[in-house]
C-alpha atoms as a PDB file:
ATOM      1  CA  UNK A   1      78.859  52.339-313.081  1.00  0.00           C
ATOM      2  CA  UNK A   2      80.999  54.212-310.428  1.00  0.00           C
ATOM      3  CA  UNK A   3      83.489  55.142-313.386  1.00  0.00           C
ATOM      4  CA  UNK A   4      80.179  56.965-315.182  1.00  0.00           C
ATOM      5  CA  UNK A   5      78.941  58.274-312.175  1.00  0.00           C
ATOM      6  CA  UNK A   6      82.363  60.315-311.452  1.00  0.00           C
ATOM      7  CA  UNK A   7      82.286  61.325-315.470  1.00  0.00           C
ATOM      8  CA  UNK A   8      79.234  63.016-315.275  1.00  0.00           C
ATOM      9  CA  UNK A   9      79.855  64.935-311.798  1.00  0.00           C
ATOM     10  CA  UNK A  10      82.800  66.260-313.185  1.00  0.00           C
ATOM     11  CA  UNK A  11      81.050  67.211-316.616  1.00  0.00           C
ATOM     12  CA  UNK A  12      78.146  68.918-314.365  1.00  0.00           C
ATOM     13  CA  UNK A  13      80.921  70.273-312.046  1.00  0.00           C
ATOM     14  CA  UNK A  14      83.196  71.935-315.157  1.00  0.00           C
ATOM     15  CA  UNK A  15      80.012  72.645-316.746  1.00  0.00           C
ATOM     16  CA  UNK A  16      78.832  75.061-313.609  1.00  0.00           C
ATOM     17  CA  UNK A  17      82.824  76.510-313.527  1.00  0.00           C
ATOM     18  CA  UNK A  18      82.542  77.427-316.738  1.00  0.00           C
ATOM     19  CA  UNK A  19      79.084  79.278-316.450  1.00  0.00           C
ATOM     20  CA  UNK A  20      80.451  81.166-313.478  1.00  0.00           C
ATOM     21  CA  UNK A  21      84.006  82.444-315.453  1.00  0.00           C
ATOM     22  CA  UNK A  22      80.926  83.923-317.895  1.00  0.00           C
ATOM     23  CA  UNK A  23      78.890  85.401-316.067  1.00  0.00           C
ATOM     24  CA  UNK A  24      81.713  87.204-313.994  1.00  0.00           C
ATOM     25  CA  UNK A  25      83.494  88.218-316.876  1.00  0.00           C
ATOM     26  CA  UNK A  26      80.165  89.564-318.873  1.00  0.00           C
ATOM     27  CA  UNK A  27      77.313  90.443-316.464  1.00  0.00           C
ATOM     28  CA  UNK A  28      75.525  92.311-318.322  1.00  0.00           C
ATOM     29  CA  UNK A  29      74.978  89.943-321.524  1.00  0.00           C
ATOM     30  CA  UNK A  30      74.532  87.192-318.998  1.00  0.00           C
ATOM     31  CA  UNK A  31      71.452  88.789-317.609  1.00  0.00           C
ATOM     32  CA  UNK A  32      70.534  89.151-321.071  1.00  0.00           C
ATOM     33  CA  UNK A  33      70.785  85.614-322.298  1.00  0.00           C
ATOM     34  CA  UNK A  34      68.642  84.924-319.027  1.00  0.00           C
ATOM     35  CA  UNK A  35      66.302  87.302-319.547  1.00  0.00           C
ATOM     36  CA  UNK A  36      65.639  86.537-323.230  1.00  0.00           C
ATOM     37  CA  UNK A  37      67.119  83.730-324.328  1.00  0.00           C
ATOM     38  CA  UNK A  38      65.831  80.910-321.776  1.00  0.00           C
ATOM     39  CA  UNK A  39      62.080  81.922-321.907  1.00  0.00           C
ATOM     40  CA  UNK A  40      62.817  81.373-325.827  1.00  0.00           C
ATOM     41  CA  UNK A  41      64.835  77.690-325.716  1.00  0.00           C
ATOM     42  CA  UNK A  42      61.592  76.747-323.332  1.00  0.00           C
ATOM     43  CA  UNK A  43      59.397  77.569-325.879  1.00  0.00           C
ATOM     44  CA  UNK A  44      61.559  76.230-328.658  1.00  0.00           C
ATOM     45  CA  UNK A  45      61.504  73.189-326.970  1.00  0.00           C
ATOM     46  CA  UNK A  46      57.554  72.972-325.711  1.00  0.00           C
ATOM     47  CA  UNK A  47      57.171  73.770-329.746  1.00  0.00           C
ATOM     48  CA  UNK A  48      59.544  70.668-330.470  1.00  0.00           C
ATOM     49  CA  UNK A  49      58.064  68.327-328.329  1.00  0.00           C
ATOM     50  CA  UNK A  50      54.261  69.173-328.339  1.00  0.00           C
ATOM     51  CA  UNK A  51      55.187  68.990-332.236  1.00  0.00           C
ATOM     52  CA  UNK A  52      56.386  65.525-331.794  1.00  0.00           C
ATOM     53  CA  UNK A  53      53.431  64.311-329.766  1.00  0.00           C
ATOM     54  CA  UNK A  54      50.801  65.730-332.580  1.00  0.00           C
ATOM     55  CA  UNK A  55      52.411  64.303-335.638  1.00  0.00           C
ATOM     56  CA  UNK A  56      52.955  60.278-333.477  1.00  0.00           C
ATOM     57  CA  UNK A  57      49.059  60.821-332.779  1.00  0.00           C
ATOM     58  CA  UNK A  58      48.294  62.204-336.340  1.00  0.00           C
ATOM     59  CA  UNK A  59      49.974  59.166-338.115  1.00  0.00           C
ATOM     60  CA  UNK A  60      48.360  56.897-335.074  1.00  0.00           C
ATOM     61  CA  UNK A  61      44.894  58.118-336.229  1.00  0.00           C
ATOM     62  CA  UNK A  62      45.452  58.234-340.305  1.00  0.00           C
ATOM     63  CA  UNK A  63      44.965  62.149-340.189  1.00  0.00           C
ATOM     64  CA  UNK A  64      47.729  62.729-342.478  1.00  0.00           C
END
């Protein structure tokens, strides 16, 4: 469990390092991507799941 714990901090930890080398090395296209491109994966995945839900409850109910 330790072992796991340790792999994922370092995953997070490289993950972060990484993210920072971008956004120094292209600030303006990181602003970008967080300006337009996170609103849009949210509501990509609100679609996705809220999708998800309906179609469980539509085959729950015999609606399609």
């Amino acid at each position: 469990m330790t072992m796991a714990l340790h792999t994922i901090h370092d995953v997070k930890r490289m993950e972060h390092e990484a993210m920072i080398r971008f956004v120094q090395a292209h600030p303006y296209l990181a602003f970008y991507c967080l300006l337009i491109g996170m609103p849009l994966l949210i509501l990509a995945l609100l679609f996705a799941v809220t999708s998800a839900a309906a179609l469980v409850l539509s085959l729950l109910f015999g609606w399609l």
